[in-house]
N, C-alpha and C. Protein backbone atom coordinates (compact mmCIF):
# COMPACT_ATOMS: atom_id res chain seq x y z
N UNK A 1 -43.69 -185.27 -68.25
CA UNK A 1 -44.54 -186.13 -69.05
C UNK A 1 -46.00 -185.67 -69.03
N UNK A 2 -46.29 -184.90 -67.68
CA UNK A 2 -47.77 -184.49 -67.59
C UNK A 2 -48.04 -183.29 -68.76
N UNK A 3 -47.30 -182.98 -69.44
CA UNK A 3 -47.52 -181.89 -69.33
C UNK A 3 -47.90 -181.71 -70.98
N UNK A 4 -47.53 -182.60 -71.98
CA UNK A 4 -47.87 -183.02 -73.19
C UNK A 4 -49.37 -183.76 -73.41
N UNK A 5 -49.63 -184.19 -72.35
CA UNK A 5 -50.66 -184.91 -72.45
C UNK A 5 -51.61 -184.10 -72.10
N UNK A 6 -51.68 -183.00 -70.95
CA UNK A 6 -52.52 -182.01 -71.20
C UNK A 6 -52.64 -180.83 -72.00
N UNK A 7 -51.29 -180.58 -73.00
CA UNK A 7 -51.89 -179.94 -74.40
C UNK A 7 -52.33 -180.85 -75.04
N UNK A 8 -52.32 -181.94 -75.60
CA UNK A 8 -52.59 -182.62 -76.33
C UNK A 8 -54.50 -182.81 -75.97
N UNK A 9 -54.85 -183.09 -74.69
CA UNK A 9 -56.23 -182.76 -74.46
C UNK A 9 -56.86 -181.56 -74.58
N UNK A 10 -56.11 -180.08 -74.55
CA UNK A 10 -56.33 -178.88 -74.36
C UNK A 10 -56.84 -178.57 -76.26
N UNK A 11 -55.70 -179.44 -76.98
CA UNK A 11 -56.08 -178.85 -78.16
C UNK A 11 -56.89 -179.90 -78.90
N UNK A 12 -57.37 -180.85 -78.13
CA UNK A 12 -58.72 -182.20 -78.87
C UNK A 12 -59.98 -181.01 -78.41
N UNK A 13 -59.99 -180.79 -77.22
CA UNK A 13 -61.31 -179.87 -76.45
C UNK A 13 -61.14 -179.03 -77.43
N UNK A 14 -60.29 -177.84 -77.96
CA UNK A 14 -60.72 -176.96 -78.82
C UNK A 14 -61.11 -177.06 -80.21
N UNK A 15 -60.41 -178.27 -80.37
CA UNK A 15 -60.73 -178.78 -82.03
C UNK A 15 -62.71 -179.23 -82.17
N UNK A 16 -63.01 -179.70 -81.26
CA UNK A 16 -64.18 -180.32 -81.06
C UNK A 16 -65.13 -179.52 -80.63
N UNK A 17 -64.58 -178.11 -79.79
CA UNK A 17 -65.57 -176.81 -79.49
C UNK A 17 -65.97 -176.11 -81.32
N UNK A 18 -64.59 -176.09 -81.43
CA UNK A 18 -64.28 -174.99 -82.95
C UNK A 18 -65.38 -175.97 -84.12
N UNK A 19 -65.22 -177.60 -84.60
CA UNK A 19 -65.85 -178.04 -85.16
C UNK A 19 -67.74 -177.83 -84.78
N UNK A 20 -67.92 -177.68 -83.60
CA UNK A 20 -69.51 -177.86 -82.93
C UNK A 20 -70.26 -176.24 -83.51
N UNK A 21 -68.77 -175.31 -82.96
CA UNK A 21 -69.40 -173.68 -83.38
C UNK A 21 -69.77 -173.76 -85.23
N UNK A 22 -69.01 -173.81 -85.73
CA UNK A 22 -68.90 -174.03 -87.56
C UNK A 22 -69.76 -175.16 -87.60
N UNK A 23 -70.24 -176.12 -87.54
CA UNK A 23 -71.43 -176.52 -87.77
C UNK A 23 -73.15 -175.74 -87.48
N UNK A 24 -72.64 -175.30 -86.10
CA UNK A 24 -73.65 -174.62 -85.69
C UNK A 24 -73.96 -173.41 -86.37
N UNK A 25 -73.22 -172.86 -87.06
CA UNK A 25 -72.94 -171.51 -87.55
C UNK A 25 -73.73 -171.92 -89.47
N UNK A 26 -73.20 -172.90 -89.82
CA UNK A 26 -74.03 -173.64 -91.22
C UNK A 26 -75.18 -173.71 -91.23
N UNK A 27 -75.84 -174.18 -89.90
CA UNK A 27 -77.29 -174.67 -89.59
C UNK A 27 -77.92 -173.66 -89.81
N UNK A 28 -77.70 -172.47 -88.40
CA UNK A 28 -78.35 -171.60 -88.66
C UNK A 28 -78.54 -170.33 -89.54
N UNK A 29 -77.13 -170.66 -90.62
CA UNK A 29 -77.96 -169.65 -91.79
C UNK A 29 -78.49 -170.73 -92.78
N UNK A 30 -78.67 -172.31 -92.65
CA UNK A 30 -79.44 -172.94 -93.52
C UNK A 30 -80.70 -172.56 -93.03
N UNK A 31 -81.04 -172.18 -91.75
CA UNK A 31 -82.02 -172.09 -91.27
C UNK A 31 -83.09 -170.65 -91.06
N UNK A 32 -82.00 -170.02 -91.64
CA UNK A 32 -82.43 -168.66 -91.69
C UNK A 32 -83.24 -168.36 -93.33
N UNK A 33 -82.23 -169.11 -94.18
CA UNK A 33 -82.50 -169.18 -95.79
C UNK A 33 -84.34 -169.72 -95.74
N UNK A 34 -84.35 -170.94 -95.07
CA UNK A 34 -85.40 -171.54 -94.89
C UNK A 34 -87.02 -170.45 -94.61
N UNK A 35 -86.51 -170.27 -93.50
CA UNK A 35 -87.16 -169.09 -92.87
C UNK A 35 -87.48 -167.88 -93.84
N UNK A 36 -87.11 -167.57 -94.53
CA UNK A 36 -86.72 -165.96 -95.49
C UNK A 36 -87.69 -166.88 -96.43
N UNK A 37 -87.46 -168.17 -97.20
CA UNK A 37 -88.08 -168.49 -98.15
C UNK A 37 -89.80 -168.96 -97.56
N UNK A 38 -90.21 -168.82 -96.77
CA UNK A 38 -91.35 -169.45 -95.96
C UNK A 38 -91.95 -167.90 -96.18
N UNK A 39 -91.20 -166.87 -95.38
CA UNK A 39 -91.77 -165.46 -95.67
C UNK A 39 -92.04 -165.00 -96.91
N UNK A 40 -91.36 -165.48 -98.18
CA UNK A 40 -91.51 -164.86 -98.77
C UNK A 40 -92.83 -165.54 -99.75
N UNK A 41 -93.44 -167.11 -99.48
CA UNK A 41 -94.55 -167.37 -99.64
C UNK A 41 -95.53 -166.62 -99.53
N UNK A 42 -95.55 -166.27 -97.54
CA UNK A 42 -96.95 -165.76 -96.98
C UNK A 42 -96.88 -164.46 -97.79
N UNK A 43 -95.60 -163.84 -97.88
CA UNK A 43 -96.41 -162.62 -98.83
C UNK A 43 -96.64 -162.36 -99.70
N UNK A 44 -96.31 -163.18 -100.79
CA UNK A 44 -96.86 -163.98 -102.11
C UNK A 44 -98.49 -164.18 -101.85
N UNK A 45 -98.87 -165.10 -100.70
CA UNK A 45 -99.73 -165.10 -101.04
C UNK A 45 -101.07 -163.85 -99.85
N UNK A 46 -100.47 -163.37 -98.97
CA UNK A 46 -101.34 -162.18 -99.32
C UNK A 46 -100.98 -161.15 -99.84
N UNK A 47 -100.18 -161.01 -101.14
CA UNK A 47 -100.62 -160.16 -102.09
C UNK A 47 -101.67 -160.66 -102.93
N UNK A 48 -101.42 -162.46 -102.99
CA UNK A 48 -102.72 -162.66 -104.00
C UNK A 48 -104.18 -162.11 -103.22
N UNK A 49 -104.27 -162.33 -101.76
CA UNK A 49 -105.14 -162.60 -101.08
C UNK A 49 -105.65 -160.91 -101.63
N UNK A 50 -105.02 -159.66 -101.30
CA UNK A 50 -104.87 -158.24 -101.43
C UNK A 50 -105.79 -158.40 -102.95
N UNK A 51 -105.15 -158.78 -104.00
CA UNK A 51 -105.54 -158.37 -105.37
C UNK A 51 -107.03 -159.38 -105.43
N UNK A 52 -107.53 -159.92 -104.30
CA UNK A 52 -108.85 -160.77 -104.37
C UNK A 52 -108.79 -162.74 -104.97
N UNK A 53 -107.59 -162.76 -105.55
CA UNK A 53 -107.03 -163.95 -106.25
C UNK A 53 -107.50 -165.21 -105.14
N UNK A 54 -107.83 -165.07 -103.82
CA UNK A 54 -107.81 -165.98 -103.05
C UNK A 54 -108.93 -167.17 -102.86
């Protein structure tokens, strides 16, 4: 009888590791996108800064 009940916990723990990684894994390329679009301001604007526009 023990012995169902600890797969049955073995595969809740992995379901709940596997869900935490794949979230985590969403974040940080939402967070990377974020990041890339922030960079690509500052050099927007020192190119304006470059061409005197500032």
């Amino acid at each position: 009888m023990k012995r169902p009940i600890q797969r049955l916990v073995a595969l809740m723990l992995l379901t709940a590791f596997s869900s935490v990684t794949l979230t985590a894994c969403n974040t940080m390329a939402g967070a990377g996108k974020d990041v890339q679009k922030a960079g690509e301001k500052v050099e927007q604007k020192a190119e304006d800064c470059k061409d005197a526009k500032c």
